[in-house]
PDB file of N, CA and C in Angstrom:
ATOM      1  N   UNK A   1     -11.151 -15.046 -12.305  1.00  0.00           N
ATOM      2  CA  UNK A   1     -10.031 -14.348 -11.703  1.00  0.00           C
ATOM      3  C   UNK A   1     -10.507 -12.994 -11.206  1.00  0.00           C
ATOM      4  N   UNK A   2      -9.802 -12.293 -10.367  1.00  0.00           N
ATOM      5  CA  UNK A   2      -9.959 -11.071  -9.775  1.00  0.00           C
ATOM      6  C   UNK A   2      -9.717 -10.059 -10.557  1.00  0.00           C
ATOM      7  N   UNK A   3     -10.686  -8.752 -10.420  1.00  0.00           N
ATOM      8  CA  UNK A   3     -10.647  -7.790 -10.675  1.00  0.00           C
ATOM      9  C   UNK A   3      -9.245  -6.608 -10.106  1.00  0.00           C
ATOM     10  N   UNK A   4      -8.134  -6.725 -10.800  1.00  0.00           N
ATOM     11  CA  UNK A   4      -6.588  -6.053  -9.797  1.00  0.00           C
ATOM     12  C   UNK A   4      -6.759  -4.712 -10.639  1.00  0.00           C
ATOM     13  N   UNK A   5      -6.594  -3.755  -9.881  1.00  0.00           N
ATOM     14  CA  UNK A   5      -6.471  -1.807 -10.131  1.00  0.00           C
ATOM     15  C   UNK A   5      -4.892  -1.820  -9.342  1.00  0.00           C
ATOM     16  N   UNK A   6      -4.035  -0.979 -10.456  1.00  0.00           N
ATOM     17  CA  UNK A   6      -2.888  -1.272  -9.453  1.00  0.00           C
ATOM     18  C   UNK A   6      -2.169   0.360  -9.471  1.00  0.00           C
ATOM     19  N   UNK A   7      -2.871   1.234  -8.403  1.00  0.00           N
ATOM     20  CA  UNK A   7      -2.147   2.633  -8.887  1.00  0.00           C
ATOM     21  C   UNK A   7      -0.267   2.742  -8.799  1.00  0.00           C
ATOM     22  N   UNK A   8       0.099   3.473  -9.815  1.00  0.00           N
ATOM     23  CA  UNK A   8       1.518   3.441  -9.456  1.00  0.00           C
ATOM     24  C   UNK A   8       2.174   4.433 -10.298  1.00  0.00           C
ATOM     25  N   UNK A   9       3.165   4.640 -10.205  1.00  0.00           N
ATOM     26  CA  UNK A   9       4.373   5.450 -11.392  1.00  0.00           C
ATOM     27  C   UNK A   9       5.766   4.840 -11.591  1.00  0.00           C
ATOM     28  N   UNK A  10       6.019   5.128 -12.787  1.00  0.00           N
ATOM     29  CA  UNK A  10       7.291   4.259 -13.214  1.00  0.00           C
ATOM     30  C   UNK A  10       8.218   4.050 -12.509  1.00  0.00           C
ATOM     31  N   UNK A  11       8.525   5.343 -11.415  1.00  0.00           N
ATOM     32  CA  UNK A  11       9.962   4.619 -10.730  1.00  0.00           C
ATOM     33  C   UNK A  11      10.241   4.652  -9.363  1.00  0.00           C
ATOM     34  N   UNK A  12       8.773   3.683  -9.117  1.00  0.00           N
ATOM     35  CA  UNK A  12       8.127   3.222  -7.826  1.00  0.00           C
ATOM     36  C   UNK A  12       8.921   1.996  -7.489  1.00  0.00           C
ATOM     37  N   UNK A  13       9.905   1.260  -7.002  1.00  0.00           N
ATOM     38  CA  UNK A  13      10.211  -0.199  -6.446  1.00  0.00           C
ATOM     39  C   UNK A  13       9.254  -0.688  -5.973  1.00  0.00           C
ATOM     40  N   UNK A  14       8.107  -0.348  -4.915  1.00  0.00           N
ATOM     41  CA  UNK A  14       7.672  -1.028  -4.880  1.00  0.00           C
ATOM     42  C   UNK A  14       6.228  -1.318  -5.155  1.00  0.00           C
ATOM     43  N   UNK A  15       6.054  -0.504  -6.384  1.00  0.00           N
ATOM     44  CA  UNK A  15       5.276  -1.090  -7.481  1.00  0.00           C
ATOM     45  C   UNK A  15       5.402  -1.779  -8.211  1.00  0.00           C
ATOM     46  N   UNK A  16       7.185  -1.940  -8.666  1.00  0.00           N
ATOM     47  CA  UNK A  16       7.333  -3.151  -9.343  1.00  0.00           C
ATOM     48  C   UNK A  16       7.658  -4.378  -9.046  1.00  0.00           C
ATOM     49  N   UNK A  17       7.778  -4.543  -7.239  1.00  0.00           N
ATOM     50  CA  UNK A  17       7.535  -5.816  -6.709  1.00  0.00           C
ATOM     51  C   UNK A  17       6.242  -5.951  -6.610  1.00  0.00           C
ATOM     52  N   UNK A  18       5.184  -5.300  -6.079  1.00  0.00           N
ATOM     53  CA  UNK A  18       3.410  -5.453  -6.054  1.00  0.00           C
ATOM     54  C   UNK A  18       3.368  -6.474  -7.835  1.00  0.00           C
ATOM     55  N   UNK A  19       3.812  -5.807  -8.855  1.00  0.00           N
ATOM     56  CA  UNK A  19       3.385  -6.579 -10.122  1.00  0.00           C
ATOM     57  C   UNK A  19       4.539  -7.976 -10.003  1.00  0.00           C
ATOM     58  N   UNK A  20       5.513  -8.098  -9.446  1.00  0.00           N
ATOM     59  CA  UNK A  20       6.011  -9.183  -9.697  1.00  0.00           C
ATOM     60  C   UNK A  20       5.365 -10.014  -9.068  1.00  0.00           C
ATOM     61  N   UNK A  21       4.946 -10.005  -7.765  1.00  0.00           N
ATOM     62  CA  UNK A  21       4.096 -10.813  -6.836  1.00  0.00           C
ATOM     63  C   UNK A  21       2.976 -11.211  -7.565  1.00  0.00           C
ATOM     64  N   UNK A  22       2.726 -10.003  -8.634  1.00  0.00           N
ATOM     65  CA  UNK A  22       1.010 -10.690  -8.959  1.00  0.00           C
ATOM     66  C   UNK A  22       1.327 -11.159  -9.951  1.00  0.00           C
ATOM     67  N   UNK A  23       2.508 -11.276 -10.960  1.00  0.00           N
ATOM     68  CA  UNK A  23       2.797 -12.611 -12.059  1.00  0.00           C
ATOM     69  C   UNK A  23       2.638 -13.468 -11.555  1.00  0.00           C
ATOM     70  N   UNK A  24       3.530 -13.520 -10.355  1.00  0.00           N
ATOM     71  CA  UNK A  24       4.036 -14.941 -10.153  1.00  0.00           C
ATOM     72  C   UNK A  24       2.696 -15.589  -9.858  1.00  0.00           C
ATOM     73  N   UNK A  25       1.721 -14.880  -9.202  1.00  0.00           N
ATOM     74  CA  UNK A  25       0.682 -15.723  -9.088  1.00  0.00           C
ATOM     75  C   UNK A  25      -0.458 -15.560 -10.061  1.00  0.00           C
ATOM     76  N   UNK A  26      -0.120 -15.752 -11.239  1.00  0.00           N
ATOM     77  CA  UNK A  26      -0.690 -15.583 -12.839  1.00  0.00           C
ATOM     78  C   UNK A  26      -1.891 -14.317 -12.476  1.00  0.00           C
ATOM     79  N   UNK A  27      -1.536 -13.930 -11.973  1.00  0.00           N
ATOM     80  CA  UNK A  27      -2.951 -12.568 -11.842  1.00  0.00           C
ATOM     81  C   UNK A  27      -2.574 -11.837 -13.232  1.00  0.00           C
ATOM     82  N   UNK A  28      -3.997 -10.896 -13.416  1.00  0.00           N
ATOM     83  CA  UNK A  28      -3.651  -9.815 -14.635  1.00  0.00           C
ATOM     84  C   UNK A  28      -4.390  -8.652 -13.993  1.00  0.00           C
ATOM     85  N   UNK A  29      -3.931  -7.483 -14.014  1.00  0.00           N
ATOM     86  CA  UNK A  29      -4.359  -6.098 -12.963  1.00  0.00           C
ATOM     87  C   UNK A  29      -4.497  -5.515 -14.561  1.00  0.00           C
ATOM     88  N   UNK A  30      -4.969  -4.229 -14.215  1.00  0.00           N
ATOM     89  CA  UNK A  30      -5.007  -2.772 -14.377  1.00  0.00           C
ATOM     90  C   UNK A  30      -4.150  -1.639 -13.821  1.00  0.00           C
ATOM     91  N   UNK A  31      -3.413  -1.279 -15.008  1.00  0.00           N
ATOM     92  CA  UNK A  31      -2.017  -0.519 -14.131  1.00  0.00           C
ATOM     93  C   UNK A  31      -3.050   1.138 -14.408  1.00  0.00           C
ATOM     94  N   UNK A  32      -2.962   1.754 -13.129  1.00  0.00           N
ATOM     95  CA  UNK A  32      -3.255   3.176 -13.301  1.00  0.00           C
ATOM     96  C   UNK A  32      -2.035   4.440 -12.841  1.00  0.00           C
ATOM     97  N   UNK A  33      -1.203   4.739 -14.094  1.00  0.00           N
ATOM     98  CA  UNK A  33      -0.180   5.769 -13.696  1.00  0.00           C
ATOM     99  C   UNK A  33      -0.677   7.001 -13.282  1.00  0.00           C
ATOM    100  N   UNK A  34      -0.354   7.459 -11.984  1.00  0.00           N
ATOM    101  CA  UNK A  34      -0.624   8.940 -11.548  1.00  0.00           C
ATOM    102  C   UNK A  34       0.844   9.830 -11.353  1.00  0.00           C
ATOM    103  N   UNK A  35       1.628   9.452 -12.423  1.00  0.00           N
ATOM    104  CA  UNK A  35       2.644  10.638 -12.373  1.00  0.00           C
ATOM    105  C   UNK A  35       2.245  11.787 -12.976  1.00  0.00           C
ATOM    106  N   UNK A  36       1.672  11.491 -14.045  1.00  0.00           N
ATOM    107  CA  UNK A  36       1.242  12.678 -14.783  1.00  0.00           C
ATOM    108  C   UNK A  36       0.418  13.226 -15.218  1.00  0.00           C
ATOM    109  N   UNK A  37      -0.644  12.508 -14.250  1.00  0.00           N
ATOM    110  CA  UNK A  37      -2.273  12.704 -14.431  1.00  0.00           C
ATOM    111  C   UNK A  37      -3.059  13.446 -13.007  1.00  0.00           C
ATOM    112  N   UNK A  38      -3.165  14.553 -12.966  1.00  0.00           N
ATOM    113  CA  UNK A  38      -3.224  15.180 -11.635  1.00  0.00           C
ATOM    114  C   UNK A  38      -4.673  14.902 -11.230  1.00  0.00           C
ATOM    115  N   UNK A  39      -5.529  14.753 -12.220  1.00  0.00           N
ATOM    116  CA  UNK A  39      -6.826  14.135 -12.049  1.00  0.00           C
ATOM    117  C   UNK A  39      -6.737  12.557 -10.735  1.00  0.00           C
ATOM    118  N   UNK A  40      -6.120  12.009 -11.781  1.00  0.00           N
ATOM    119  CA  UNK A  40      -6.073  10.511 -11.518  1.00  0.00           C
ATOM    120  C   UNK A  40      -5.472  10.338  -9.508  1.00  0.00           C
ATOM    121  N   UNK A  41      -4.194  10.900  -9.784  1.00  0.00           N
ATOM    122  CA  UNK A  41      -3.860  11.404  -8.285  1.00  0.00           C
ATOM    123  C   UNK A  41      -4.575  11.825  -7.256  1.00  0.00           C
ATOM    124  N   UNK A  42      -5.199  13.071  -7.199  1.00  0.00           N
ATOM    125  CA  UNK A  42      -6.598  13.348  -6.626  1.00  0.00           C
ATOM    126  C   UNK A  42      -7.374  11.980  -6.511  1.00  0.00           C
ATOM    127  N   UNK A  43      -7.665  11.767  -7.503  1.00  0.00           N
ATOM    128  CA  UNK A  43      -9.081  10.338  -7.065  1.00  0.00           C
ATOM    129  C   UNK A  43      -8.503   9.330  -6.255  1.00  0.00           C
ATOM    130  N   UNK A  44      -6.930   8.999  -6.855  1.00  0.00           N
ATOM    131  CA  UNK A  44      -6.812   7.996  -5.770  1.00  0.00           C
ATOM    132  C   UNK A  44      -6.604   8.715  -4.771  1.00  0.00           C
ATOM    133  N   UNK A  45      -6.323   9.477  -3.798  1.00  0.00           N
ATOM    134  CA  UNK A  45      -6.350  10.258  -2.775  1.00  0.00           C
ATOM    135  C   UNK A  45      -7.930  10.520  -2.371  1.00  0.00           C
ATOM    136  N   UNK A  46      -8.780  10.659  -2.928  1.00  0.00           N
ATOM    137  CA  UNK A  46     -10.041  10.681  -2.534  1.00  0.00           C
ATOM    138  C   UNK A  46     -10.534   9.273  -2.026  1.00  0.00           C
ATOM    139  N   UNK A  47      -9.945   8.366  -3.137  1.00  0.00           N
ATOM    140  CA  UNK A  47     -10.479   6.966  -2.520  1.00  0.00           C
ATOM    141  C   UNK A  47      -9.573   6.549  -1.749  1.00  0.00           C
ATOM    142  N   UNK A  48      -8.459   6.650  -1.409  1.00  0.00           N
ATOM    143  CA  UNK A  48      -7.216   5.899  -0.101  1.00  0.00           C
ATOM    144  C   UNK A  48      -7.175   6.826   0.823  1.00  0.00           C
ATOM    145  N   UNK A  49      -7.026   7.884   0.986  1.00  0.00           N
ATOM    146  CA  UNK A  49      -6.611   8.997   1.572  1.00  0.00           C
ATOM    147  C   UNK A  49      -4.925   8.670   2.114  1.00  0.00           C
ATOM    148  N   UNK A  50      -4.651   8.213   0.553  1.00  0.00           N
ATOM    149  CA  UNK A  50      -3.013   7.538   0.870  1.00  0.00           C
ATOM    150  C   UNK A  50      -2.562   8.894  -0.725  1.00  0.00           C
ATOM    151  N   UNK A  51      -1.438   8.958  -0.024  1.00  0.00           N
ATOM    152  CA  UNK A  51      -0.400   9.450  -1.728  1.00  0.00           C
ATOM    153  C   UNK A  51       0.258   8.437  -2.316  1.00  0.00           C
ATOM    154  N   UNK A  52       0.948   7.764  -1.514  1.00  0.00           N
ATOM    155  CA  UNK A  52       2.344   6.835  -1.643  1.00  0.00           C
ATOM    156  C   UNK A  52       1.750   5.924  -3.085  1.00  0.00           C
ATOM    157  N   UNK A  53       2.071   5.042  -3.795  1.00  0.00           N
ATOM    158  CA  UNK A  53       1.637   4.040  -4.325  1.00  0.00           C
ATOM    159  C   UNK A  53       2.940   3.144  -4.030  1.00  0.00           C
ATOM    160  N   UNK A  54       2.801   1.890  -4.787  1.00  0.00           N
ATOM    161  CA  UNK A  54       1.278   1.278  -5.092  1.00  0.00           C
ATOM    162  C   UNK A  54       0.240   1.501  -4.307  1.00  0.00           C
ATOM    163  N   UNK A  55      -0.672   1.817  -4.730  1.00  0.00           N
ATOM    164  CA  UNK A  55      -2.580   1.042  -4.234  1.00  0.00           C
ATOM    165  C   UNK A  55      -3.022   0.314  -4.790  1.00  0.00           C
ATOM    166  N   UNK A  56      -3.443  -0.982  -4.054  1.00  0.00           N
ATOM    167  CA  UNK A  56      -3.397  -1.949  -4.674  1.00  0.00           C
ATOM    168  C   UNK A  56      -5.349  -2.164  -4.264  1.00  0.00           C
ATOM    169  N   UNK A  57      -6.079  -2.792  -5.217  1.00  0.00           N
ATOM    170  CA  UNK A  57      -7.095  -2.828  -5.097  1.00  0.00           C
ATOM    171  C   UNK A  57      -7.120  -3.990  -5.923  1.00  0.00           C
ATOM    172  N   UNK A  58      -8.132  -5.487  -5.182  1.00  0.00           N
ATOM    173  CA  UNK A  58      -9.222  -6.489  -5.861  1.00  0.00           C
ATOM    174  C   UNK A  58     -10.269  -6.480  -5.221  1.00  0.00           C
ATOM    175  N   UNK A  59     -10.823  -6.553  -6.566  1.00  0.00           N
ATOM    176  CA  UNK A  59     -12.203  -7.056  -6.485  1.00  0.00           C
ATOM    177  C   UNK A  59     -12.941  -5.890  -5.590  1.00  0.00           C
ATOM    178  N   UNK A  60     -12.382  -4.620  -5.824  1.00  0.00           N
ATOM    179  CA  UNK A  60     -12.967  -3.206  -5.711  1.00  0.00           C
ATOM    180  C   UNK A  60     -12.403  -3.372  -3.758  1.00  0.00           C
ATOM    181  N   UNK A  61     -12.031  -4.019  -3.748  1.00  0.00           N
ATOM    182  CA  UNK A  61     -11.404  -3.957  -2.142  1.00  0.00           C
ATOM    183  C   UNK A  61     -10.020  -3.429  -1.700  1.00  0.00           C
ATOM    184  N   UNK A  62     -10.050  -2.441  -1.318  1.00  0.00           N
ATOM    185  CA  UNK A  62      -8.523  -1.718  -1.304  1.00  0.00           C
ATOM    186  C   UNK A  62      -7.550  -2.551  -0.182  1.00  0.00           C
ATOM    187  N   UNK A  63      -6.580  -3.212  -0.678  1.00  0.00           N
ATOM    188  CA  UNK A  63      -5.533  -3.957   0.022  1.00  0.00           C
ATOM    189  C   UNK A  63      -4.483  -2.991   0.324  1.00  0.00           C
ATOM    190  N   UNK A  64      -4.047  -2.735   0.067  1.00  0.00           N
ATOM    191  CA  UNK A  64      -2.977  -1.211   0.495  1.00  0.00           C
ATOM    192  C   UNK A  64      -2.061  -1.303  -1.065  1.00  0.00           C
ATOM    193  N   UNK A  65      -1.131  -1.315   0.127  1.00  0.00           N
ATOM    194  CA  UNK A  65       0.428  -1.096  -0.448  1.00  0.00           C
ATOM    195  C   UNK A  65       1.345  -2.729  -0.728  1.00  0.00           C
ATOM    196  N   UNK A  66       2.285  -2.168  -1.148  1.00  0.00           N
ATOM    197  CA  UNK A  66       3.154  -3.776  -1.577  1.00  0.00           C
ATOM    198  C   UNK A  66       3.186  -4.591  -0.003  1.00  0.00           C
ATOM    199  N   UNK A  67       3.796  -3.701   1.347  1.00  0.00           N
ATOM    200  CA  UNK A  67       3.776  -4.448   1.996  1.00  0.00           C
ATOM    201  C   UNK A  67       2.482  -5.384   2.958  1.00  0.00           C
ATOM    202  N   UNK A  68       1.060  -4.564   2.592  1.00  0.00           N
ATOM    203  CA  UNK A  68      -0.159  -5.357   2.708  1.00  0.00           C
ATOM    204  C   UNK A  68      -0.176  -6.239   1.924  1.00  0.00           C
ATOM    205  N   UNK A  69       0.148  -6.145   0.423  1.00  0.00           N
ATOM    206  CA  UNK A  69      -0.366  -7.369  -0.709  1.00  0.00           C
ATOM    207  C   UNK A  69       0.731  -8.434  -0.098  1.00  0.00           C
ATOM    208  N   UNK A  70       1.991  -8.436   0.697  1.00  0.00           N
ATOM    209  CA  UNK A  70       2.938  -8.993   0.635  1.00  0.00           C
ATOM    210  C   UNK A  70       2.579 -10.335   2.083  1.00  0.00           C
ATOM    211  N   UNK A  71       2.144  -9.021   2.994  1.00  0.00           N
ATOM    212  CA  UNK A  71       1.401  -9.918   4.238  1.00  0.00           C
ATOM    213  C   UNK A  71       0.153 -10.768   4.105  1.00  0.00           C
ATOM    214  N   UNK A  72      -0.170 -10.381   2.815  1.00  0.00           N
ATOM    215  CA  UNK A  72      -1.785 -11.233   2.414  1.00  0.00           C
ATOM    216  C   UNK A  72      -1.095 -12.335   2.091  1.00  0.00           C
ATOM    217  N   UNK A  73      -0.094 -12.486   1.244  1.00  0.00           N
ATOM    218  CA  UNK A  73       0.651 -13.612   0.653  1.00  0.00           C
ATOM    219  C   UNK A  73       0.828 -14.211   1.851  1.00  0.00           C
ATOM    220  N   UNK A  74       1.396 -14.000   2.511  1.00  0.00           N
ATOM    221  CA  UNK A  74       2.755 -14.537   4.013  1.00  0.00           C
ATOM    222  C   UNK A  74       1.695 -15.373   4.741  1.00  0.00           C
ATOM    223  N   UNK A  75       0.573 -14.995   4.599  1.00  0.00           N
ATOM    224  CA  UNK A  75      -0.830 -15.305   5.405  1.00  0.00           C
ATOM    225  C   UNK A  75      -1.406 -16.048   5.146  1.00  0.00           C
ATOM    226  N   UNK A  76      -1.248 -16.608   3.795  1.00  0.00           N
ATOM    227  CA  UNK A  76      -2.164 -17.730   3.225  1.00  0.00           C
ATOM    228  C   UNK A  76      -3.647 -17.127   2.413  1.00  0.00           C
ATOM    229  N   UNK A  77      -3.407 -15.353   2.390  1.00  0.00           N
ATOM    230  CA  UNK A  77      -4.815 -15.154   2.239  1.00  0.00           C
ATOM    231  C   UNK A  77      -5.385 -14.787   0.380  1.00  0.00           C
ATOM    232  N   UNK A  78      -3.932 -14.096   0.079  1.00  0.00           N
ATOM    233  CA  UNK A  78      -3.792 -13.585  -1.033  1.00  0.00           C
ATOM    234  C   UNK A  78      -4.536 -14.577  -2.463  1.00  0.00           C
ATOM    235  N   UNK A  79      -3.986 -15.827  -2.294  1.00  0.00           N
ATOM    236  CA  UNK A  79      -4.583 -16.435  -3.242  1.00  0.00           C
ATOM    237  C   UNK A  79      -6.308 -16.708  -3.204  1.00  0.00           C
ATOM    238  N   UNK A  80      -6.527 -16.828  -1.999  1.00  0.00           N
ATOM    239  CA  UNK A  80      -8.334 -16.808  -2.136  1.00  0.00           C
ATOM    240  C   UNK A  80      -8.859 -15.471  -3.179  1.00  0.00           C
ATOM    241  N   UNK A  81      -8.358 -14.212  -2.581  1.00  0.00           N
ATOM    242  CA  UNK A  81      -8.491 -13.079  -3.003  1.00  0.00           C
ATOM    243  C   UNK A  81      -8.654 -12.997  -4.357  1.00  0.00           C
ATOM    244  N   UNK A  82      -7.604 -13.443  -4.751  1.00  0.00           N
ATOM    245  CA  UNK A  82      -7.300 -13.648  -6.676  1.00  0.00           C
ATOM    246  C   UNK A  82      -7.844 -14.436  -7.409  1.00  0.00           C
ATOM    247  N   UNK A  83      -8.752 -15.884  -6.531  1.00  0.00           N
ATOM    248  CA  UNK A  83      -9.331 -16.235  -6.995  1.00  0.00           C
ATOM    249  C   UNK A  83     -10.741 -16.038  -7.251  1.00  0.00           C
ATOM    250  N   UNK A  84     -11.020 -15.427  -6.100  1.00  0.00           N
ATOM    251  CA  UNK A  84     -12.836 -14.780  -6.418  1.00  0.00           C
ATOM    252  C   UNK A  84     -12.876 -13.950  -7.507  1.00  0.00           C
TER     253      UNK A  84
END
């Protein structure tokens, strides 16, 4: 299974559709909260040059946001992804 990093904060919607999407397709991520970690924030901003979350990252490959992980699905592509 894939390596999932899933940046986010608690009262993100659509961070908590990004994790429902990845139940449903039995994935298991790594949740990284940057509400209250100003470190953590910075880095993901160093590595996305995004603020927003989710950031969604497999297999060290940055997919975006819910509505990228959502178009990977729509696409047929998402499950290859999760499976490498």
């Amino acid at each position: 299974m894939a390596e999932i990093i899933i940046y986010t904060t608690p009262i993100c919607p659509y961070c908590v559709r990004a994790k429902q999407l990845l139940k449903q397709k039995g994935a298991e991520w790594t949740e990284v909260d940057v509400s209250r970690d100003a470190n953590e924030r910075m880095a993901l901003m160093e590595r996305t040059k995004q603020r927003t979350v989710p950031q969604i990252f497999i297999n060290d490959q940055h997919v975006g946001g819910f509505d990228d992980l959502y178009a990977l699905d729509r696409a047929g592509k998402l499950d290859a992804m999760l499976a490498s």
